[in-house]
N, C-alpha and C. Protein backbone atom coordinates (compact mmCIF):
# COMPACT_ATOMS: atom_id res chain seq x y z
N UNK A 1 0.82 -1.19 0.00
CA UNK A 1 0.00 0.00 0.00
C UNK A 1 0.87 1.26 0.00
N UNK A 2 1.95 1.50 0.99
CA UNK A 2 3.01 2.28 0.82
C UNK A 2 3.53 2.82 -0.70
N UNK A 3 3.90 1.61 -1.29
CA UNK A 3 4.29 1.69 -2.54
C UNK A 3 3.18 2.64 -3.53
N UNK A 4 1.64 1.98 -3.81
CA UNK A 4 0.71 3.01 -4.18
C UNK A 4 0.72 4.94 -3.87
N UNK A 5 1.13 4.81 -2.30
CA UNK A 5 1.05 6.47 -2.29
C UNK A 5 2.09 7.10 -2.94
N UNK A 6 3.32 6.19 -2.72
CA UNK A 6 4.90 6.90 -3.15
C UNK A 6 4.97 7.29 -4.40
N UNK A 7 4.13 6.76 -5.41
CA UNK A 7 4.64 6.51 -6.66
C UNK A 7 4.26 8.14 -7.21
N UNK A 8 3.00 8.46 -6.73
CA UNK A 8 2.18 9.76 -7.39
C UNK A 8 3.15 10.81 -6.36
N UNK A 9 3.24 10.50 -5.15
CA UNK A 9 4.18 12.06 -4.02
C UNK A 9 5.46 11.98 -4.70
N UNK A 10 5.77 10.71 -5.15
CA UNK A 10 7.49 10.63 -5.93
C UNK A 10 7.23 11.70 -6.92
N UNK A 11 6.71 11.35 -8.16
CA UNK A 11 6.61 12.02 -9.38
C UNK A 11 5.99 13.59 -9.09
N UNK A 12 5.35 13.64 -8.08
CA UNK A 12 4.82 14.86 -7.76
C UNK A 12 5.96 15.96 -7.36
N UNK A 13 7.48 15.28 -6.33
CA UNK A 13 8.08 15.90 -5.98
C UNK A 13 8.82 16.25 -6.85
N UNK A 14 9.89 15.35 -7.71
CA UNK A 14 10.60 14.92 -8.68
C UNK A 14 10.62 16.37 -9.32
N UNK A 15 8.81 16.55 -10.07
CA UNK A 15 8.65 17.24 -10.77
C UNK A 15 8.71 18.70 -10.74
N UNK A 16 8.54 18.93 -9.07
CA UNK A 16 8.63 20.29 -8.49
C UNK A 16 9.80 20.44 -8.60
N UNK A 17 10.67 19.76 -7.94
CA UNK A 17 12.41 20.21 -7.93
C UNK A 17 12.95 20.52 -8.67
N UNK A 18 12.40 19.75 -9.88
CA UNK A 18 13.38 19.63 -11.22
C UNK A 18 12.29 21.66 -11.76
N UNK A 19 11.15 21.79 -11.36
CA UNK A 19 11.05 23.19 -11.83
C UNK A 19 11.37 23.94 -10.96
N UNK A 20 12.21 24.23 -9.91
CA UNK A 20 13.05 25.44 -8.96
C UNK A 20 13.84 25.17 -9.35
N UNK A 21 14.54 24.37 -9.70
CA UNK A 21 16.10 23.82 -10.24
C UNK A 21 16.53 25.35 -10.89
N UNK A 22 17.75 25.80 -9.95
CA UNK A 22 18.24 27.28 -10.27
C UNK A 22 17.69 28.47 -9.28
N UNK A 23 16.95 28.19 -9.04
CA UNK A 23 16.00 29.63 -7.63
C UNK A 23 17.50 28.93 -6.85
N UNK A 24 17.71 30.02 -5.79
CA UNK A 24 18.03 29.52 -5.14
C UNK A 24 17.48 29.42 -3.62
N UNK A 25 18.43 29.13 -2.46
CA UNK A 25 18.47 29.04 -0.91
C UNK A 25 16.22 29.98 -0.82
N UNK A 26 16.46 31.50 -1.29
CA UNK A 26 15.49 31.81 -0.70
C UNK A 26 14.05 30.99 -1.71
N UNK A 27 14.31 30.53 -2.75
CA UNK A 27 13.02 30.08 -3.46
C UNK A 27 13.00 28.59 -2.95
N UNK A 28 13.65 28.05 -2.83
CA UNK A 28 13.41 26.57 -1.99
C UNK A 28 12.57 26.90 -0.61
N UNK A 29 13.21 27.59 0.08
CA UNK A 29 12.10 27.79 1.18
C UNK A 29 10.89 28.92 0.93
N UNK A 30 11.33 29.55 0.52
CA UNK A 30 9.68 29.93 -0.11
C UNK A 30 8.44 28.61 -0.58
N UNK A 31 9.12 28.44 -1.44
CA UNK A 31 8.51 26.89 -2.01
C UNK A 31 7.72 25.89 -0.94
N UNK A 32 9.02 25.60 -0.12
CA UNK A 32 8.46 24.91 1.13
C UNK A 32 7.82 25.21 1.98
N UNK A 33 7.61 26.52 2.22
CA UNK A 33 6.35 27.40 2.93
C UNK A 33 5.18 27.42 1.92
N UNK A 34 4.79 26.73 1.40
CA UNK A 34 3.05 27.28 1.16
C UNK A 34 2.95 25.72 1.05
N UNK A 35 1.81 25.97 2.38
CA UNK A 35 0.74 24.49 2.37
C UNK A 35 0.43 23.59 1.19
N UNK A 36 0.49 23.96 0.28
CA UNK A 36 0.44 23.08 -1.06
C UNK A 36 1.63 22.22 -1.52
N UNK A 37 2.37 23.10 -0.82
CA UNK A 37 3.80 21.95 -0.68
C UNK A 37 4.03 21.17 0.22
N UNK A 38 3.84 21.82 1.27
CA UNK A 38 4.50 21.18 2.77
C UNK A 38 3.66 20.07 2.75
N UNK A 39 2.42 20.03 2.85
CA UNK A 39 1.69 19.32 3.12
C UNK A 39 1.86 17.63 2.63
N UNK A 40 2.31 17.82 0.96
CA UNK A 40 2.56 16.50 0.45
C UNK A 40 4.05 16.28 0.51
N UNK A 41 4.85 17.18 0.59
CA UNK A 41 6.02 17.06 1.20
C UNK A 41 5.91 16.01 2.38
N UNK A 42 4.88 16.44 3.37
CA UNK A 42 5.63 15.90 4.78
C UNK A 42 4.79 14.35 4.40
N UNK A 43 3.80 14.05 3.59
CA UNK A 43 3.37 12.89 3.64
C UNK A 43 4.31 12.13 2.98
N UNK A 44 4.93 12.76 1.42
CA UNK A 44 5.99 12.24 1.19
C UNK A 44 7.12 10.96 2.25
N UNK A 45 7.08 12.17 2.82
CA UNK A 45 8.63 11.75 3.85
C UNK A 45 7.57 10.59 5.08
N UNK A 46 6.67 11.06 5.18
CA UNK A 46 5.68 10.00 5.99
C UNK A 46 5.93 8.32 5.50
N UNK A 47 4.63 8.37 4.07
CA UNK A 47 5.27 7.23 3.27
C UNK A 47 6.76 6.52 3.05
N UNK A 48 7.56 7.36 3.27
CA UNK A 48 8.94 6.78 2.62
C UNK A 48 9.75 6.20 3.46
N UNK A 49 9.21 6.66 4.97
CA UNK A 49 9.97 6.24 5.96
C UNK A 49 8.97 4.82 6.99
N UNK A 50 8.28 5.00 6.30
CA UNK A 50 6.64 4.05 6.89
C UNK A 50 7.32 2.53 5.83
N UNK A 51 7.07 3.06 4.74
CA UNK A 51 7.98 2.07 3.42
C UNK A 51 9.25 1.25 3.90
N UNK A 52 10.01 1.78 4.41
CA UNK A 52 11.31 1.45 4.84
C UNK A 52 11.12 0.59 5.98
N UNK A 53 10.22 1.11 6.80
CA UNK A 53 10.43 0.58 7.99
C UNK A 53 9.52 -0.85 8.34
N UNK A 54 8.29 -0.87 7.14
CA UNK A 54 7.59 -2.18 6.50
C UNK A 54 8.78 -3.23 5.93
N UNK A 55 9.91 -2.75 5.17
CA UNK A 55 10.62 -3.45 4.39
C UNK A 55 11.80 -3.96 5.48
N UNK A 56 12.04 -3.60 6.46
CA UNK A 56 12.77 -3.65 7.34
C UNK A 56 12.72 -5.05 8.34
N UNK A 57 11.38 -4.58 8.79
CA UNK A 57 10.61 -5.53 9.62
C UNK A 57 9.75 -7.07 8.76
N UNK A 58 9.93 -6.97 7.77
CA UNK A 58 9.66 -7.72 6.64
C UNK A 58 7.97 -7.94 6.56
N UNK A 59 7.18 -6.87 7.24
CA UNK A 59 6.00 -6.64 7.25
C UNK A 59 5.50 -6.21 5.75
């Protein structure tokens, strides 16, 4: 199930980065300040570490 959320927050992030790619220091955190980011950002990192820790435990 992990795998299902990652795949769309992966490509979702991927795609953001690769368009700031060049802003610098202050447009990354700009970026990361508005709720439309953070938000799937932090589920991102939710999933990925939830993922890991399923694959770990061999759950």
């Amino acid at each position: 199930m992990t795998a299902a959320i990652l795949v769309p927050l992966v490509i979702w992030s991927l795609a953001s980065l690769i368009a700031i790619v060049g802003g610098g220091r202050e447009t990354v955190v700009g970026w990361l300040a508005r709720p439309g980011v953070a938000i799937p950002m932090i589920l991102l990192l939710i999933a990925l570490f939830w993922h890991m820790a399923l694959a770990i435990t061999g759950g």
